[in-house]
Structure formats: structure tokens, C-alpha cells
C-alpha atoms as a PDB file:
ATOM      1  CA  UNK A   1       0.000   0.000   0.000  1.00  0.00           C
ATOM      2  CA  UNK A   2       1.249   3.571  -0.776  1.00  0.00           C
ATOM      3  CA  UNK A   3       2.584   6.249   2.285  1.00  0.00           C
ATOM      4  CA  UNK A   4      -0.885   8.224   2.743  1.00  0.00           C
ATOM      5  CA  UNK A   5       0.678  11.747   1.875  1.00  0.00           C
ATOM      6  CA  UNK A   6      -1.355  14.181   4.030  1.00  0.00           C
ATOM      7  CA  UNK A   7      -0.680  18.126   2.445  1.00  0.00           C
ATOM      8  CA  UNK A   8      -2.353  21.584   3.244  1.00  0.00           C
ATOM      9  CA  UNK A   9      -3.609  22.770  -0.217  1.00  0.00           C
ATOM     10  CA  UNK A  10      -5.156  26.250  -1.275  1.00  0.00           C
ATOM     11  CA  UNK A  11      -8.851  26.956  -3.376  1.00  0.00           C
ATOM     12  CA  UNK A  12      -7.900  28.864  -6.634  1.00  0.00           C
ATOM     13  CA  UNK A  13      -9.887  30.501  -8.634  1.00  0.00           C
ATOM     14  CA  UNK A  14     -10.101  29.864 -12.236  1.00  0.00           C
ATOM     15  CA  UNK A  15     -12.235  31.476 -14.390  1.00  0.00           C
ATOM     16  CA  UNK A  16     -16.246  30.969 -12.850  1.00  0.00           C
ATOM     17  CA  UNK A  17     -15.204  28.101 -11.232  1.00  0.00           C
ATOM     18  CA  UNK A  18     -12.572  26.671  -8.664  1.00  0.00           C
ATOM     19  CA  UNK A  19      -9.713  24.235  -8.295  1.00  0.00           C
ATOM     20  CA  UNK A  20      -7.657  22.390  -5.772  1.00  0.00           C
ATOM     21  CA  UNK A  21      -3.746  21.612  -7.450  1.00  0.00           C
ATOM     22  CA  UNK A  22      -2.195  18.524  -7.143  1.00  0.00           C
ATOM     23  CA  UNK A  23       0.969  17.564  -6.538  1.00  0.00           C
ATOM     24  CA  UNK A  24       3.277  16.638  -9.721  1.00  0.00           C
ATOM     25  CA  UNK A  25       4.742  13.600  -7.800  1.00  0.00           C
ATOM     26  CA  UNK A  26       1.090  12.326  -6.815  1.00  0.00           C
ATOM     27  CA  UNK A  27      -0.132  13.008 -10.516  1.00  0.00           C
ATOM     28  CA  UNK A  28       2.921  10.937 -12.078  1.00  0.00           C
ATOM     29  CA  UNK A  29       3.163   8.155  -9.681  1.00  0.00           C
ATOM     30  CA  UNK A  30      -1.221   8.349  -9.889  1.00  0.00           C
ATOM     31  CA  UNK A  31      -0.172   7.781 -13.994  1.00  0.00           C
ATOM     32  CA  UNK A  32      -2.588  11.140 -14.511  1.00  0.00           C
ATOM     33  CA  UNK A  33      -2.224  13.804 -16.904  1.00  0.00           C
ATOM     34  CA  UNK A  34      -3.171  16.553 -18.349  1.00  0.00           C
ATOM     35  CA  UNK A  35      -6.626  16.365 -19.201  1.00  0.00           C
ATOM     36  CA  UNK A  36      -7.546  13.093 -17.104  1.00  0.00           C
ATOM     37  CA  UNK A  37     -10.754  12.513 -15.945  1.00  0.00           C
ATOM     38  CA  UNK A  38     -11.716  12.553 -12.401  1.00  0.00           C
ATOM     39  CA  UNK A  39     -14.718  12.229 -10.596  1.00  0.00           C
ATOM     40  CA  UNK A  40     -15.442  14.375  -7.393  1.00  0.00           C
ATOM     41  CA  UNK A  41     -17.441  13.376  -4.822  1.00  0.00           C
ATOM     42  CA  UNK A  42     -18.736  16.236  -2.811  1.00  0.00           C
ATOM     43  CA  UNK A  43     -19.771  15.971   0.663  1.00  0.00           C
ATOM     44  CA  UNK A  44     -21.176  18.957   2.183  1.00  0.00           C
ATOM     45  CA  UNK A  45     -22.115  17.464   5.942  1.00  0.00           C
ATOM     46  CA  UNK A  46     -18.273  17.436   6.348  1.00  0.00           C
ATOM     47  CA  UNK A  47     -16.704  19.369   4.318  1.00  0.00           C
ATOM     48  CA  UNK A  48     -15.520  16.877   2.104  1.00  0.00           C
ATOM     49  CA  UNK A  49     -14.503  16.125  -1.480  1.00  0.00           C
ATOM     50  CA  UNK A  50     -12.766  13.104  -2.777  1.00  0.00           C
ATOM     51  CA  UNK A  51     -11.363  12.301  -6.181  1.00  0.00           C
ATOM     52  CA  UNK A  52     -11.334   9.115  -8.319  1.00  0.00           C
ATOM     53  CA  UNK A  53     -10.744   8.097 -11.922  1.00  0.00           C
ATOM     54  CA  UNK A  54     -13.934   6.670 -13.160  1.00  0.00           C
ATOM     55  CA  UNK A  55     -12.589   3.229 -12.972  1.00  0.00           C
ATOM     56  CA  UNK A  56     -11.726   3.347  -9.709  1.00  0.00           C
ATOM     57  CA  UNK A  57     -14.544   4.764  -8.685  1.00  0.00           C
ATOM     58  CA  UNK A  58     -16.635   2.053 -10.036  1.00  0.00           C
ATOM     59  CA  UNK A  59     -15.064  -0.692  -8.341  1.00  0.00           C
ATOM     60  CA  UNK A  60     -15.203   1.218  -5.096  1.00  0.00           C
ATOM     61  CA  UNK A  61     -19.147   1.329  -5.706  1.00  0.00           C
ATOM     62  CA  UNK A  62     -18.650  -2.571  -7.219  1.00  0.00           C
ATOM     63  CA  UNK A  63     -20.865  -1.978 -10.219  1.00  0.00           C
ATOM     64  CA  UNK A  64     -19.914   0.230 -13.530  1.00  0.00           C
ATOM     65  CA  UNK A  65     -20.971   3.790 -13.829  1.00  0.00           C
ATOM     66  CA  UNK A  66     -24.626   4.347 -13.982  1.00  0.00           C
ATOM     67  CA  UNK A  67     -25.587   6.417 -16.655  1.00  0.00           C
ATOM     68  CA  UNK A  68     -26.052   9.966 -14.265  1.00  0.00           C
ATOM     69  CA  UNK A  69     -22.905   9.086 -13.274  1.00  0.00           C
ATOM     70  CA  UNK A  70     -21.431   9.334 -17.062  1.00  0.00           C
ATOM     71  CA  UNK A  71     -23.345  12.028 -18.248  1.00  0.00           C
ATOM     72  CA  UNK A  72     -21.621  14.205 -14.910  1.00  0.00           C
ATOM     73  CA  UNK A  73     -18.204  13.087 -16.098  1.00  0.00           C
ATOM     74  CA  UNK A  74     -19.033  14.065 -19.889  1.00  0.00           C
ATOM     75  CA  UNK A  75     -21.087  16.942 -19.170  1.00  0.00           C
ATOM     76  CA  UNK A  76     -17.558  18.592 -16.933  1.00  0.00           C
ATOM     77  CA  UNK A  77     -15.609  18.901 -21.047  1.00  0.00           C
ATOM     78  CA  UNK A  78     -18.071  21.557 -22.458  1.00  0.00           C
ATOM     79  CA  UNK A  79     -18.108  25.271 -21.898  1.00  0.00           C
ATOM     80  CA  UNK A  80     -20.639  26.325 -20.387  1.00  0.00           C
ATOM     81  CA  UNK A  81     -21.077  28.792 -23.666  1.00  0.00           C
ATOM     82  CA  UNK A  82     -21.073  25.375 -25.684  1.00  0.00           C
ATOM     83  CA  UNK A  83     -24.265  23.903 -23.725  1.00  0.00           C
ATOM     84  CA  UNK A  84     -26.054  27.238 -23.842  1.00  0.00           C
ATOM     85  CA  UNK A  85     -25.410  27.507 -27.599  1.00  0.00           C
ATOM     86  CA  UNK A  86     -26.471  23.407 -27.875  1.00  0.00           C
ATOM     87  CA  UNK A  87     -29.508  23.722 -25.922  1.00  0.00           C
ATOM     88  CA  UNK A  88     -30.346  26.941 -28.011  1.00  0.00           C
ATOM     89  CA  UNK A  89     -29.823  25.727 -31.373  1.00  0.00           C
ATOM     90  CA  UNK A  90     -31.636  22.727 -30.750  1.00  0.00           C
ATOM     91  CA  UNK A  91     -34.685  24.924 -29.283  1.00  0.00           C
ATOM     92  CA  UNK A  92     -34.934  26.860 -32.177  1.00  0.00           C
ATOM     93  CA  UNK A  93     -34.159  24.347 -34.706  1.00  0.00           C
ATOM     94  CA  UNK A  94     -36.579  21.716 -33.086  1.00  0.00           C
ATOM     95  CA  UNK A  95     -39.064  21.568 -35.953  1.00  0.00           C
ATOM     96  CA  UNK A  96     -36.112  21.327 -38.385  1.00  0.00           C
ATOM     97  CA  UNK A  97     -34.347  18.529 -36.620  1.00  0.00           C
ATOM     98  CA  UNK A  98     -37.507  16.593 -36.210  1.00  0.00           C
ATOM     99  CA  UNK A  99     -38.377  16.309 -40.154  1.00  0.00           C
ATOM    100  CA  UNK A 100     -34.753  15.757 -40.770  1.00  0.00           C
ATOM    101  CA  UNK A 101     -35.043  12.986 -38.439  1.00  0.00           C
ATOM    102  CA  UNK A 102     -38.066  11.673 -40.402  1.00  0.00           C
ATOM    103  CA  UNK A 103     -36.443  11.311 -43.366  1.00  0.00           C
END
């Protein structure tokens, strides 16, 4: 078993949101990168938030990812602007998109 590495960390703030950084040791010895998916678990009754790769956290709960539970880790890669602009376009194009579906 890894040494538990216990380490005071800071809240950023990036952009509308926030972020926690990790350490470059943790995230090469983790195999991480850039761009790897995580999935936080947020508990607010103590303060709480944990982080897992998907995997991981699937075996933890001993059953794949139910389908919420993929949609929150795809939904975290678009901009917000991006899902505005989707759920726009597909608003005003409804009518459109349903005859082309007909085809």
C-alpha cells in the first residue's frame, strides 16, 4: 500500500469556477495527466470532497458507472457557452431537426 501523503492545499480561482492543485509527484506516480478525468465526490455534511478516476470509482461502488454518473463526467468537457449555444440551437431548430429525423 502507498505512504498516505497528508498536504495543506489552497482553493484557486479559475475562471467561474474553482480548483484544488495537485501535486506533480502524486499526478505521475497516480499515472494522470493533463486532461484526465476525475470524478469528485462532494460531501457537504463534512466538508468533504474526494477524487477518483472513473474506474476506480466504479469498483469502489462494485458496479460500472450508472448512466447519471457518465453524463456528470461528460457533461464537466463543455463550456458552459457550448451547452447554452447546444440547448439553443436545438430549441430553435426543433421543428427542423424533427423532419430531418423523419427522413
Amino acid at each position: 500500500m502507498a505512504d498516505l501523503k497528508i498536504k495543506n492545499q489552497k482553493i484557486i480561482k479559475v475562471g467561474n469556477s474553482y480548483a484544488v492543485t495537485l501535486d506533480r509527484e502524486f499526478v505521475d506516480r497516480s499515472q494522470l495527466q493533463d486532461g484526465s478525468d476525475l470524478i469528485a465526490k462532494y460531501d457537504e455534511d463534512t466538508s468533504s470532497v474526494t477524487f477518483a478516476t472513473p474506474d476506480t470509482y466504479a469498483a469502489s461502488q462494485g458496479r460500472p458507472l450508472q448512466l447519471a454518473e457518465k453524463k456528470a463526467v461528460y457533461s464537466t468537457k463543455l463550456t458552459p457557452e457550448l451547452t447554452k449555444w447546444t440547448e439553443n440551437f436545438l430549441k430553435e431548430n426543433a421543428q427542423s431537426l424533427k423532419e430531418l429525423a423523419n427522413l
